[in-house]
Every structure is written in structure tokens, then in C-alpha cells.
Protein backbone atom coordinates (compact mmCIF):
# COMPACT_ATOMS: atom_id res chain seq x y z
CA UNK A 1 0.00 0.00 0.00
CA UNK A 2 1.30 3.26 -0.71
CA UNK A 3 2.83 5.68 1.95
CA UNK A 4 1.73 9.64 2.39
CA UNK A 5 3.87 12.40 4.70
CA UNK A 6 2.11 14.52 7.39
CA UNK A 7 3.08 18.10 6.25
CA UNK A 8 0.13 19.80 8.19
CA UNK A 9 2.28 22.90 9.44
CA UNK A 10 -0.96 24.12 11.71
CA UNK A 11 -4.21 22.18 11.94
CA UNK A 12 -7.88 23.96 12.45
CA UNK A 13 -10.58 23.17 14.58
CA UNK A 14 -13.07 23.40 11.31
CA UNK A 15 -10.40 20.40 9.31
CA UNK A 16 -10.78 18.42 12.36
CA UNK A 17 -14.26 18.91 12.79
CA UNK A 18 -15.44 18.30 8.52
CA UNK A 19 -16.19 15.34 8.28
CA UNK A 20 -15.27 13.80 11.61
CA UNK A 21 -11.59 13.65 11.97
CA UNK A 22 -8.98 12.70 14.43
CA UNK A 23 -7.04 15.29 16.03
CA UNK A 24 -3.72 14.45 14.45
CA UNK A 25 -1.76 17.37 16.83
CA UNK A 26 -0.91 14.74 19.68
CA UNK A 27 -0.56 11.29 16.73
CA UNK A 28 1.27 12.14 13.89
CA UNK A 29 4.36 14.31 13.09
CA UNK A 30 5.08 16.62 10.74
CA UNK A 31 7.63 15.04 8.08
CA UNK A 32 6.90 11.09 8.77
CA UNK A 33 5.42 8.48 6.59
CA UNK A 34 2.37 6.55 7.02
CA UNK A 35 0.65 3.97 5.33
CA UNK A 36 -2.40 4.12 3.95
CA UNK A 37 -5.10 1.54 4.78
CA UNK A 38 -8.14 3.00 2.56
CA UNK A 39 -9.27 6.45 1.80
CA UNK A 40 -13.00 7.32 2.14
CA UNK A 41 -13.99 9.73 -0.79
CA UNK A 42 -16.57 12.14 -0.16
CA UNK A 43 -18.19 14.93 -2.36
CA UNK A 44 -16.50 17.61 -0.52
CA UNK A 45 -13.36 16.26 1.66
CA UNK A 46 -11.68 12.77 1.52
CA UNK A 47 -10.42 10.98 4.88
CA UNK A 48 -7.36 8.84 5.24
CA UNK A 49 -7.32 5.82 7.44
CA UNK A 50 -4.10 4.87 8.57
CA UNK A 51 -2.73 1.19 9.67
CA UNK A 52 -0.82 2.98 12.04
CA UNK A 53 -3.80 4.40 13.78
CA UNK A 54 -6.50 1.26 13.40
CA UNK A 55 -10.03 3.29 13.18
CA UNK A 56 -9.44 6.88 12.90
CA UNK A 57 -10.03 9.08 10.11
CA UNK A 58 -7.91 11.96 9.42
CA UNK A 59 -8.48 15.27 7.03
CA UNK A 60 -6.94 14.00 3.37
CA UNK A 61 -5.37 18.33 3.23
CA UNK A 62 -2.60 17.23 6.12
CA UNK A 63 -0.65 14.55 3.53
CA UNK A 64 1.49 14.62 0.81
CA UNK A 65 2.47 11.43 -1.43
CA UNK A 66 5.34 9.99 0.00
């Protein structure tokens, strides 16, 4: 499965809250990898599950393509 990079600089309350997503500010770090387990497409945002982090859906805007 591919890998993306946090590169969220600063996360806001209104990307957390759209759609439901984890808080990444205490999880992930800016600069490392994570694997992708599936990606939930939605008209207006797209969430990223990560194996890392088993159940939680984080804002598809904090991630680059690794």
C-alpha cells in the first residue's frame, strides 16, 4: 500500500471537525510516513485511514504522497 507524509504545518478546529476527523496534533508528526489503509472519498473532503492508527479518520489536506 502506498505511503503519504504529514506536512500539516498548523491544523484547524473546522479540518478536524469536517467530516469527523482525528485530532492528528498529539498522533502524527510533521515530516513522517504513514501507510495508507483505505481512503474514504466524499463529495466535498476525503479521509485517510491509517494502519498505524487502526479506526481513525484523518483530514486528506494534512498529507502529501510519500
Amino acid at each position: 500500500m502506498k505511503k503519504i507524509k504529514f506536512i500539516a504545518v498548523s491544523v484547524s478546529e473546522a479540518q478536524i471537525n469536517w467530516g469527523g476527523n482525528t485530532n492528528p496534533k498529539n498522533l502524527l508528526k510533521f515530516g513522517e510516513s504513514y501507510e495508507i489503509d483505505r481512503i474514504e472519498v466524499h463529495s466535498q473532503s476525503m479521509g485517510v485511514f491509517l494502519k498505524e492508527f487502526p479506526g481513525m479518520k484523518f483530514n486528506a489536506v494534512w498529507f502529501d504522497i510519500d
